[in-house]
Protein backbone atom coordinates (compact mmCIF):
# COMPACT_ATOMS: atom_id res chain seq x y z
CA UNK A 1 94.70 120.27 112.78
CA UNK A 2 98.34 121.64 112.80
CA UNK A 3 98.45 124.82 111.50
CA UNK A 4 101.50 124.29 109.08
CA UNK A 5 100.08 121.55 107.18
CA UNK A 6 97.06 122.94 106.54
CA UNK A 7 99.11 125.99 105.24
CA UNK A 8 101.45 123.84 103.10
CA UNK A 9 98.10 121.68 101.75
CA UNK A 10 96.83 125.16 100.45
CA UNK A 11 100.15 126.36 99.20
CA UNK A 12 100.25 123.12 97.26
CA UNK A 13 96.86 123.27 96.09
CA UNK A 14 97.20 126.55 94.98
CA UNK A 15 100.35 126.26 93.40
CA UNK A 16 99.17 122.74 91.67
CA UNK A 17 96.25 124.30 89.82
CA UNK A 18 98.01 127.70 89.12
CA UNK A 19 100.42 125.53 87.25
CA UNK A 20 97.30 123.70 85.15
CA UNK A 21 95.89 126.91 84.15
CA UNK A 22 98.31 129.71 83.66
CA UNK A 23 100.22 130.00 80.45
CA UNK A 24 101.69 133.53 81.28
CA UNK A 25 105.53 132.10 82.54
CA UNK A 26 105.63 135.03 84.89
CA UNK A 27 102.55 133.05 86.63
CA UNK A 28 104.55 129.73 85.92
CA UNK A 29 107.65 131.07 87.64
CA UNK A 30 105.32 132.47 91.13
CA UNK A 31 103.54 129.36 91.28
CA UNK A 32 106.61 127.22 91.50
CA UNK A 33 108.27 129.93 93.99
CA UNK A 34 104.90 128.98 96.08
CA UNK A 35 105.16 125.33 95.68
CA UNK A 36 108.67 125.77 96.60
CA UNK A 37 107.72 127.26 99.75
CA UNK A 38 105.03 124.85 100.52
CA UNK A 39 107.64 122.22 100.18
CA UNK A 40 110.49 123.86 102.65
CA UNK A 41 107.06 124.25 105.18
CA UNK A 42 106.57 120.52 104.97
CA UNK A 43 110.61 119.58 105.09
CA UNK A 44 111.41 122.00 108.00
CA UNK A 45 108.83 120.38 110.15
CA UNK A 46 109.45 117.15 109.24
CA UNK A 47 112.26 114.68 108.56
CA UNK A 48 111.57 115.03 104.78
CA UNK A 49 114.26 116.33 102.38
CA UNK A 50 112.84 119.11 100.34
CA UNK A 51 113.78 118.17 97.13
CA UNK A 52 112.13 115.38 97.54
CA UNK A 53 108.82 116.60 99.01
CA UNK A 54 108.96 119.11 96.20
CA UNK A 55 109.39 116.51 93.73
CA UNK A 56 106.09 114.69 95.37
CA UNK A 57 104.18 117.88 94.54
CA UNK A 58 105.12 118.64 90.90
CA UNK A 59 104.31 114.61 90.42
CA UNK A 60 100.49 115.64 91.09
CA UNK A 61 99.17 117.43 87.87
CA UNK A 62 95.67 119.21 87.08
CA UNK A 63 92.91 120.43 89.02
CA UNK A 64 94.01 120.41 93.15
CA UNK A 65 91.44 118.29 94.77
CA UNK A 66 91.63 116.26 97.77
CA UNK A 67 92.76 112.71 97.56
CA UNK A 68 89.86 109.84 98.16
CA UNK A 69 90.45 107.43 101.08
CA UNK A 70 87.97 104.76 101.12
CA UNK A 71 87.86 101.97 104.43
CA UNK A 72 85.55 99.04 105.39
CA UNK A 73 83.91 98.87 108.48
CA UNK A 74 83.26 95.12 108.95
CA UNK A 75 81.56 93.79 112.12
CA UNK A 76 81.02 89.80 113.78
CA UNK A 77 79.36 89.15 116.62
CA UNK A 78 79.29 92.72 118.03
CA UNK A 79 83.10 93.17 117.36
CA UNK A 80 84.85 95.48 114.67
CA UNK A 81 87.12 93.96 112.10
CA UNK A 82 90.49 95.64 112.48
CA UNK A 83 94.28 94.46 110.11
CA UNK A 84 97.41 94.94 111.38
CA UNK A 85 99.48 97.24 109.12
CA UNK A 86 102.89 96.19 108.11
CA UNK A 87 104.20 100.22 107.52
CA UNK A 88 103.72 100.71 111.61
CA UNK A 89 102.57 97.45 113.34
CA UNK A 90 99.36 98.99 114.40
CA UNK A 91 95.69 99.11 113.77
CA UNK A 92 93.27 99.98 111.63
CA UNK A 93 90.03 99.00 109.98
CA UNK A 94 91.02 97.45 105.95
CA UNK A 95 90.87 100.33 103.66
CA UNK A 96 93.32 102.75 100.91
CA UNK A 97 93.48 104.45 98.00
CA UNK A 98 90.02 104.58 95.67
CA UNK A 99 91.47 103.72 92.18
CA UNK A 100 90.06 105.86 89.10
CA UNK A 101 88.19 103.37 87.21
CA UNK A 102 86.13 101.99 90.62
CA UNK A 103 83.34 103.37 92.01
CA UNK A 104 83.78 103.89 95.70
CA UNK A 105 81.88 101.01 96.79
CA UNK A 106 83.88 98.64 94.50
CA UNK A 107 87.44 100.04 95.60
CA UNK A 108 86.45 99.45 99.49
CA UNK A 109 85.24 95.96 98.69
CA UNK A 110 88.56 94.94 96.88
CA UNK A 111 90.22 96.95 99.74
CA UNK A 112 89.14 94.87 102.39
CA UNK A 113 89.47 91.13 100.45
CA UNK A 114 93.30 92.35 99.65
CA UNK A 115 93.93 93.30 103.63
CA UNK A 116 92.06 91.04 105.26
CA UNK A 117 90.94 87.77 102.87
CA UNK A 118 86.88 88.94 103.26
CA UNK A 119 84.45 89.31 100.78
CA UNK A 120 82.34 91.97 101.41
CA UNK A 121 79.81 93.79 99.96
CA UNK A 122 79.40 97.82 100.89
CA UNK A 123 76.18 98.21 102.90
CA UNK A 124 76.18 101.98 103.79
CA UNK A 125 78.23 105.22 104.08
CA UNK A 126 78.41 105.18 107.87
CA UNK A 127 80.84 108.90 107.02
CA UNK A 128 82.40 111.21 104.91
CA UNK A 129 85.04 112.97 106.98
CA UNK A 130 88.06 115.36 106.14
CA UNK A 131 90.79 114.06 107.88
CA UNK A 132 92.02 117.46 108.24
CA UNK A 133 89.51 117.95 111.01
CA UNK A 134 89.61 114.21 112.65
CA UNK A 135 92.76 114.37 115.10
CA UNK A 136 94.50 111.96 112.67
CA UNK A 137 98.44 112.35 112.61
CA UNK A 138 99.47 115.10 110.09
CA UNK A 139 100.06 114.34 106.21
CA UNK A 140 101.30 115.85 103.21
CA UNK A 141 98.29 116.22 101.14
CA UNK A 142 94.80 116.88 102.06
CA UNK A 143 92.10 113.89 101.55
CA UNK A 144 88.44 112.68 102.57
CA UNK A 145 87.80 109.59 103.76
CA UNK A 146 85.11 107.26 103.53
CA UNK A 147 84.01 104.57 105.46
CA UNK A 148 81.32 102.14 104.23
CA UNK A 149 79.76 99.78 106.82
CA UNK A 150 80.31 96.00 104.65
CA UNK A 151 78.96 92.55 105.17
CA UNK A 152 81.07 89.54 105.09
CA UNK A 153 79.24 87.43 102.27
CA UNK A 154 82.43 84.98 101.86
CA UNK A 155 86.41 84.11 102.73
CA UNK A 156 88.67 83.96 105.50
CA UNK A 157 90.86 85.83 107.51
CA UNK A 158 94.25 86.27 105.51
CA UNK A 159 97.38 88.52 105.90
CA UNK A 160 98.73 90.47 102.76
CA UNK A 161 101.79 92.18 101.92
CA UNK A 162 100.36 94.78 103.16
CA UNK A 163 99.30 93.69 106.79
CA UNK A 164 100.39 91.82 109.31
CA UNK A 165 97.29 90.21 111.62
CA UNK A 166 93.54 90.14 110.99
CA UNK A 167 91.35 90.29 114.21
CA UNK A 168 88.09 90.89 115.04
CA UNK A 169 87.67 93.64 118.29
CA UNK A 170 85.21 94.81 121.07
CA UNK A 171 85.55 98.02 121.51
CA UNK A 172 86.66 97.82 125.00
CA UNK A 173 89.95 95.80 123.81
CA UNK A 174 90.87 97.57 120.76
CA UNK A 175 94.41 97.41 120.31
CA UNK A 176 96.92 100.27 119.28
CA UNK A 177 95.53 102.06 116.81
CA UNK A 178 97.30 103.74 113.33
CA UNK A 179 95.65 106.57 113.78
CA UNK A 180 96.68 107.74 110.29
CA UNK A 181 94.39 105.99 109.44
CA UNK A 182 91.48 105.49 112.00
CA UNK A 183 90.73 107.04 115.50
CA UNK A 184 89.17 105.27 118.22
CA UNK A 185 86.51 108.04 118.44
CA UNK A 186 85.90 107.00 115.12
CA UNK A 187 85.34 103.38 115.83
CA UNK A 188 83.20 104.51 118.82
CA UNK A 189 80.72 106.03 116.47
CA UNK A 190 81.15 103.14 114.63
CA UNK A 191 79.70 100.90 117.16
CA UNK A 192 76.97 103.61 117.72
CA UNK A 193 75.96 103.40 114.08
CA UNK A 194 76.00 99.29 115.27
CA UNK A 195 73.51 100.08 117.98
CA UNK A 196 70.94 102.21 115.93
CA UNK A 197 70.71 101.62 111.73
CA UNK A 198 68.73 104.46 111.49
CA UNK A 199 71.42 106.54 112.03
CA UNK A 200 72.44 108.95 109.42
CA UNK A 201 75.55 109.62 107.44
CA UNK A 202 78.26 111.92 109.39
CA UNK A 203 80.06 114.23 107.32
CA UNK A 204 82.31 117.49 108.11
């Protein structure tokens, strides 16, 4: 984990829920001074303006939590289902956002039919990781993610607007991987959790 993002994730945090709960505008005013900071962390290391990475943060309101990732781990004939994603023309397995108003198992089903045409229905948490402590490439705010092994029950293998290429993998001919999103040491555990059901959850 870079040092400086985790920093600027905790500034943020900190700063985000200071400005839920504090009505003194002393507190108002050092909150924002922190976010502030958090904000010139994140633009000086990366090619983001701060004004606009500061407006990012005051768009997030309430209680600082960690954002909710939630992917499908899909497999055929002893190969992983993978989509190839528009933003960066690599890949990853089918996953995003979980939407309030879903439960987790219902956001990674709709997840995966939108990315990849599939139906699936969610089998198992296979993992519950922090991506702060995964290898993935750095990001703004600080998340779990979930992956739920699925079963195909239905459809076909489609493109969206939001990916390029649907393919099913062995792990020994994985392509390029968005590893935003997904590591190959994840997918290698993955395939482990293939090997032996029994298996239990992995979690940080």
């Amino acid at each position: 984990m870079i040092k400086w993002i985790e920093w600027a994730q905790k500034l943020q945090g900190i700063a985000q829920s200071g400005l839920t709960y504090s009505e003194n505008p002393f507190e108002i005013e050092r909150y924002k001074m922190i976010m502030e900071i958090a904000a010139e962390m994140v633009s000086h290391n990366s090619t983001f303006e701060k004004e606009k990475v500061q407006d990012l943060f005051l768009s997030e309101a309430g209680h600082a939590t960690p954002k909710v990732d939630v992917r499908g781990v899909v497999f055929k004939d002893d190969k992983i289902l993978l989509v190839k994603e528009k933003v960066d023309n690599k890949w990853t397995v089918p996953g995003g956002w979980a939407d309030v108003g879903s439960s987790p198992a219902e956001n990674v089903e709709r997840e995966v039919f939108e990315e990849s045409g599939f139906i699936v229905k969610a089998k198992k948490v296979l993992a519950v990781y922090d991506r702060n402590r995964q290898g993935h490439t750095p990001f703004i705010f600080h998340l779990y993610k979930i992956f739920f092994l699925c079963e195909i029950i239905g459809g076909e293998a489609k493109s969206s607007f939001e990916t390029l290429d649907v393919g099913f993998f062995s792990l020994d001919e994985l392509p390029e991987l968005s590893t935003g999103r997904v590591t190959k040491k994840q997918i290698e555990r993955f395939f482990e959790h293939l090997k032996n059901s029994d298996l239990p959850t992995d979690f940080d």
